[in-house]
Protein backbone atom coordinates (compact mmCIF):
# COMPACT_ATOMS: atom_id res chain seq x y z
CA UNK A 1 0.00 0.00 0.00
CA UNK A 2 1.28 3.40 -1.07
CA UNK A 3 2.41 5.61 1.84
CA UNK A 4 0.59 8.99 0.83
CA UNK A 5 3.84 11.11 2.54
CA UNK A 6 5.10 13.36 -0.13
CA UNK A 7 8.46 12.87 -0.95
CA UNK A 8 8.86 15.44 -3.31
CA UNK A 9 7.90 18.57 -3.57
CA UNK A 10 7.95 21.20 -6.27
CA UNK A 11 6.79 24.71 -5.88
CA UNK A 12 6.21 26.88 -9.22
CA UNK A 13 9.53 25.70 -10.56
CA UNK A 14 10.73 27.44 -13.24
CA UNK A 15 13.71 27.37 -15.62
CA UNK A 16 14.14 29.94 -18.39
CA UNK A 17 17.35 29.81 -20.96
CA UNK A 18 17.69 33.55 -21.63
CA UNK A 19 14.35 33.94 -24.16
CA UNK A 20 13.14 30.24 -24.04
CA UNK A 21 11.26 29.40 -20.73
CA UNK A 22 11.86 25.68 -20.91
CA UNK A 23 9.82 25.36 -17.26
CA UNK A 24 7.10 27.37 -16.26
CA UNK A 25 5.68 27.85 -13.02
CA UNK A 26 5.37 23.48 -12.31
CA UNK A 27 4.04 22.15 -8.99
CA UNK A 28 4.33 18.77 -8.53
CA UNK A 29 4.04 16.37 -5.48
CA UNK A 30 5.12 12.71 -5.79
CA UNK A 31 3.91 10.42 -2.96
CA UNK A 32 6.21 8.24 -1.26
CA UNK A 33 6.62 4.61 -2.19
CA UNK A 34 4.46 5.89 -5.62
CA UNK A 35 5.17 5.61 -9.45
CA UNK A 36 5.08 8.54 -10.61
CA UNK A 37 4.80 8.81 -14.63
CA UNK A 38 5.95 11.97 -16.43
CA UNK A 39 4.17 12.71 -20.26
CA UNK A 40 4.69 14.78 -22.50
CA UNK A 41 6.08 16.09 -26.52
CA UNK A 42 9.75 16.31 -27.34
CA UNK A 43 10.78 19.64 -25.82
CA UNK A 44 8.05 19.78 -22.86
CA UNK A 45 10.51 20.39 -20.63
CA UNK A 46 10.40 16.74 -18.93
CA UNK A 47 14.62 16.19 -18.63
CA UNK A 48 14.75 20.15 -17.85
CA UNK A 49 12.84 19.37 -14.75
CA UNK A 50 14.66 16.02 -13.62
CA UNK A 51 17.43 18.42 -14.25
CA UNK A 52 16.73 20.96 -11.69
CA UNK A 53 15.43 18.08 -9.18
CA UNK A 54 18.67 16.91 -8.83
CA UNK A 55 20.96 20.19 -9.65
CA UNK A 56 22.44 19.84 -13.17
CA UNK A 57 20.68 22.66 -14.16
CA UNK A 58 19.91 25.54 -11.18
CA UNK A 59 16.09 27.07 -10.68
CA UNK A 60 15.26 30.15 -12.44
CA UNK A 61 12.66 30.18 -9.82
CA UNK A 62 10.67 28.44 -7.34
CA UNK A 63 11.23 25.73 -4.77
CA UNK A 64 12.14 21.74 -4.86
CA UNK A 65 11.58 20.00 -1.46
CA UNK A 66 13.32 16.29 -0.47
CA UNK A 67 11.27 15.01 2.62
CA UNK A 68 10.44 18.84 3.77
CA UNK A 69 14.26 19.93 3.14
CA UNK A 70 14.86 21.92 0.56
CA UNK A 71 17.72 21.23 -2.00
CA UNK A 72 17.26 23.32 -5.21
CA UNK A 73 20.50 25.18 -3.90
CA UNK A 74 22.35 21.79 -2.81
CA UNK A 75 24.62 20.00 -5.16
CA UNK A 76 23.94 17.54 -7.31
CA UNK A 77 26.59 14.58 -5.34
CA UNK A 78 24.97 16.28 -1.56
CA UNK A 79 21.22 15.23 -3.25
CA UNK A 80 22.51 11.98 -4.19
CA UNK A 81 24.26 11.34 -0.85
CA UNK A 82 20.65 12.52 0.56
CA UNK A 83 18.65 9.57 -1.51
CA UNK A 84 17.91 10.61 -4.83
CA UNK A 85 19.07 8.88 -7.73
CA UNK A 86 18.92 9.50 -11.72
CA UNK A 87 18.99 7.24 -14.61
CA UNK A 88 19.47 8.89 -17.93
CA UNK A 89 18.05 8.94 -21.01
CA UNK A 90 21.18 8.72 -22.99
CA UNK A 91 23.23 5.46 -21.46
CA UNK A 92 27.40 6.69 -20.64
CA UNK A 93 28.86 3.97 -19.21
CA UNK A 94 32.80 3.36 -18.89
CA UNK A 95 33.03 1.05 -22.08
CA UNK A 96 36.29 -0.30 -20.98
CA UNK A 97 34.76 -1.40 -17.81
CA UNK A 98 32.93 -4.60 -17.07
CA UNK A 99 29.28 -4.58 -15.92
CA UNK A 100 30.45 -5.05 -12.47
CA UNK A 101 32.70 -2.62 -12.03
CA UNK A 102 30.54 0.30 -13.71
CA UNK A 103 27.84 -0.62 -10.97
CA UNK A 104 30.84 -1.07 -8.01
CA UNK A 105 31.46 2.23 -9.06
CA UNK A 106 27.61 3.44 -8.38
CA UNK A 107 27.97 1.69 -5.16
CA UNK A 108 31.04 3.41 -3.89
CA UNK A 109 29.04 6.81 -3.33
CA UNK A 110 25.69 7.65 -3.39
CA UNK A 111 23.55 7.62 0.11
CA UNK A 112 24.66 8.31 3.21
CA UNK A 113 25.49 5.56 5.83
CA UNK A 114 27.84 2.58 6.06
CA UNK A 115 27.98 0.19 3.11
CA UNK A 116 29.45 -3.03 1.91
CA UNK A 117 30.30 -1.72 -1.90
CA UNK A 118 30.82 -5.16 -3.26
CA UNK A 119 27.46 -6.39 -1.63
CA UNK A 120 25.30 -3.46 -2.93
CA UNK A 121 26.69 -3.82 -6.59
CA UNK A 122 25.77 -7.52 -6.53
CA UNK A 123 22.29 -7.10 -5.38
CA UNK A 124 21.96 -4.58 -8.09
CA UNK A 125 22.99 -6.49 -10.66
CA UNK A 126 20.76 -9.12 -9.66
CA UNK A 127 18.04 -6.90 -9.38
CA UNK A 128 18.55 -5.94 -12.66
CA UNK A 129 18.83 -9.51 -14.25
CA UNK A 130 22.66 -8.63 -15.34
CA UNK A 131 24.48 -10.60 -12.53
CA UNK A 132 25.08 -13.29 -15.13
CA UNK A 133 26.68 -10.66 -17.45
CA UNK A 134 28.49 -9.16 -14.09
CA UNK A 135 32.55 -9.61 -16.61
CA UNK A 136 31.04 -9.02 -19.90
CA UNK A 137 32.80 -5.33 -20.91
CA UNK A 138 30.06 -2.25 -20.52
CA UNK A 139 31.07 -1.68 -24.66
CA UNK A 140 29.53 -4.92 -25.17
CA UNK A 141 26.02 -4.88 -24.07
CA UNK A 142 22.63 -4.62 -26.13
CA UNK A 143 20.63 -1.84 -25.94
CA UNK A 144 18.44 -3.83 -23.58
CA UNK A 145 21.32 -4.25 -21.22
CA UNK A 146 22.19 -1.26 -21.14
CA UNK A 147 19.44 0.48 -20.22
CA UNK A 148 19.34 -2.32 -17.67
CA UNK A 149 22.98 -1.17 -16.77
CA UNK A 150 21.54 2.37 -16.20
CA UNK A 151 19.61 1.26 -13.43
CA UNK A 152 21.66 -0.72 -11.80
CA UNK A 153 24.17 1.72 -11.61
CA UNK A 154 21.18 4.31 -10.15
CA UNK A 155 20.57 1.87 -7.82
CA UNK A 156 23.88 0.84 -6.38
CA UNK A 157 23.79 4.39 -4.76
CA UNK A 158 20.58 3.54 -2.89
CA UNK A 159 18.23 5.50 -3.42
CA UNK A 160 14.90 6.32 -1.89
CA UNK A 161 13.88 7.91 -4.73
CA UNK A 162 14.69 7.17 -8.76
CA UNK A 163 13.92 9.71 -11.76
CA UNK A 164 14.22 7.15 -14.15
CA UNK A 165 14.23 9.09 -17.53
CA UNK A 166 12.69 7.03 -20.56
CA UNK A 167 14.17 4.23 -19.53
CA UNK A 168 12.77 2.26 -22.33
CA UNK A 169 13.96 4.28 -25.14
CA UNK A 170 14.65 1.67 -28.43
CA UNK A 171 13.48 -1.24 -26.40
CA UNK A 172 11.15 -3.35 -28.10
CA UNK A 173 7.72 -5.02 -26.52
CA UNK A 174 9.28 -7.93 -24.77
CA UNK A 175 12.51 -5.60 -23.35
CA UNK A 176 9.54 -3.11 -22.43
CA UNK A 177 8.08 -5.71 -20.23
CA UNK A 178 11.33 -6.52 -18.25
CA UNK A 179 12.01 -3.10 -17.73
CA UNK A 180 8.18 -2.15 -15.98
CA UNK A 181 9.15 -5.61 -14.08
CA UNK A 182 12.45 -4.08 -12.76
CA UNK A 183 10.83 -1.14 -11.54
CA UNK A 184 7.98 -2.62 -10.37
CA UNK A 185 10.38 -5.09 -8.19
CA UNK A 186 12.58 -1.44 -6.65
CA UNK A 187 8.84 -0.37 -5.61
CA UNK A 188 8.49 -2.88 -3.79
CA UNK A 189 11.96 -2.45 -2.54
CA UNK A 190 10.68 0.67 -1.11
CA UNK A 191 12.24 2.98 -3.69
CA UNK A 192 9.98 5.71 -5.20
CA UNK A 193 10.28 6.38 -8.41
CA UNK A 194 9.49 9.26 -10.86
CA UNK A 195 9.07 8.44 -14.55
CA UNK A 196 9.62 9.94 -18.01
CA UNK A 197 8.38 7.64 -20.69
CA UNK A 198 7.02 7.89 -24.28
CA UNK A 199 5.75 4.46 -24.11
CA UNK A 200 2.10 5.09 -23.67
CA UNK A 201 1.04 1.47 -22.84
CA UNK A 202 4.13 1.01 -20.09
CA UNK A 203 3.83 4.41 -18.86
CA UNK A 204 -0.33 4.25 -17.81
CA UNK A 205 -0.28 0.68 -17.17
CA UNK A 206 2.60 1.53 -14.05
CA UNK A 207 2.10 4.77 -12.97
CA UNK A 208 -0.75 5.68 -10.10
CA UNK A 209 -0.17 9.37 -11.11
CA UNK A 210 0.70 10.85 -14.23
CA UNK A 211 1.94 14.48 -14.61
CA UNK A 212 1.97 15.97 -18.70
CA UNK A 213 3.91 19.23 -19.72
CA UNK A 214 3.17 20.55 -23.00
CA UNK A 215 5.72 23.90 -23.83
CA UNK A 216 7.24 23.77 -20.38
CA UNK A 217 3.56 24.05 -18.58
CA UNK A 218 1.68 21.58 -16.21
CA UNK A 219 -1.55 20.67 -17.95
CA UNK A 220 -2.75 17.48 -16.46
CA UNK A 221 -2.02 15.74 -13.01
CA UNK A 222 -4.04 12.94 -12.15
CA UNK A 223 -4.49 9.11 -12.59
CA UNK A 224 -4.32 7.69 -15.91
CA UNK A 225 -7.71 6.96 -16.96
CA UNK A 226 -8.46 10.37 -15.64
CA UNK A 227 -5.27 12.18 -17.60
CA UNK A 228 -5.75 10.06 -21.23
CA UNK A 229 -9.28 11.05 -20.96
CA UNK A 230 -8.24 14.83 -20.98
CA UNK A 231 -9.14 17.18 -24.40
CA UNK A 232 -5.91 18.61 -23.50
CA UNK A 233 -3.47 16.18 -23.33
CA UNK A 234 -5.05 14.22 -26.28
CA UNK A 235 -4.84 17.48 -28.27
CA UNK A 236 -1.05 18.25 -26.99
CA UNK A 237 -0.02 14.96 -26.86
CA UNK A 238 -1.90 11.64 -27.78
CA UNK A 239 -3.22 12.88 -30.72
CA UNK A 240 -6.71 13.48 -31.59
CA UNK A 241 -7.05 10.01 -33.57
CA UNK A 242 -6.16 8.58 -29.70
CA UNK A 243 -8.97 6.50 -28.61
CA UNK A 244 -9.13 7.44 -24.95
CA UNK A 245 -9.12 4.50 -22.22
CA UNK A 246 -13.01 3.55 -20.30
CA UNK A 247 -13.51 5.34 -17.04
């Protein structure tokens, strides 16, 4: 059962790039323990907010909040050392490192609090279904796997909370699957997580709450039957041809 304490808070967040307000004005609360799905066209402003959320980018305005602290002046290693992790939407690993040792890596830092590296990267990996490629080199993984690798690495820093962003990219139906099963698995873990997908099907079949941007504006927040049932986010985003899921 979802714990309904809010684990993060924004408060009319904002991010502007001299002319070009990327952000506008976005509140956003994501429950603890919740999936959280974030919609949205290319150029919403989706990565700009995971962006701010955990400091690569800094606030034009507003306010982020962590469990009533907040960090939108903290930087980005201090608001991974407090619990929050990111996956990203491009994979980096080290190529000349196996899959072990780019999540060993992940494990040496991250949250605060003793830690047994070695331990943390293994249940990672296994979390992930990769402890069976654990020596295989990072430069030789399938897109799949890699994206798998993303997470793991996320992970091994333990996080209370994930932005996982579009972790599904150029994954096809089957890969899709494993993925919502991976996530699915960290909830249950205890490990809130925050999602940008495009995926329509994955993204409303996991997600209690969806949030959609359209031009760097909040235009729907809500459950998913509620939010693909929205004139507004069918015209900005699903398309008006999009037959709307039964209430």
């Amino acid at each position: 059962m979802v714990d309904n304490k809010i684990i993060l808070k924004g408060c009319k967040v904002t991010k502007k790039f001299r002319g070009l307000t990327a952000v506008l004005a976005v509140d956003f609360e994501i429950p603890q323990g919740s999936i959280y799905g974030l919609i949205g066209p290319n150029g919403a402003g989706k990565s700009t907010l995971f962006n701010m959320v955990t400091r690569y980018l800094p606030l034009t305005d507003g306010e982020i909040y962590y469990r009533g602290h907040r960090i939108d002046a903290s930087s980005t290693t201090r608001i991974n050392r407090m619990g929050i992790a990111r996956s990203f939407q491009i994979a980096k690993p080290f190529h000349e490192l196996s899959v072990y040792e780019n999540v060993y890596v992940g494990a040496l830092f991250g949250c605060d609090g003793e830690r047994d590296p070695q331990k943390v990267a293994w249940e990672s990996l296994e979390l992930t279904g990769l402890n069976e490629m654990a020596q295989y080199r990072a430069s030789t993984l399938s897109v799949g796997n890699l994206r798998k690798l993303e997470i793991a690495r996320a992970v091994a820093t333990r996080p209370e909370l994930l932005l996982a962003d579009e972790p599904c990219a150029g994954l096809n139906a089957t890969e899709t699957e494993e993925m919502m099963n991976i996530l699915r698995t960290l909830q249950k873990r205890g490990i809130t997580i925050w999602l940008v997908e495009h995926d329509m099907r994955a993204v409303m079949s996991i997600s209690e709450n969806v949030i959609v941007l359209d031009a760097g504006v909040k235009i729907a927040d809500g459950p998913p039957d509620i939010v693909s049932n929205d004139p507004r986010v069918i015209e900005a985003y699903l398309g008006k041809e999009y037959t709307p899921r039964a209430v």
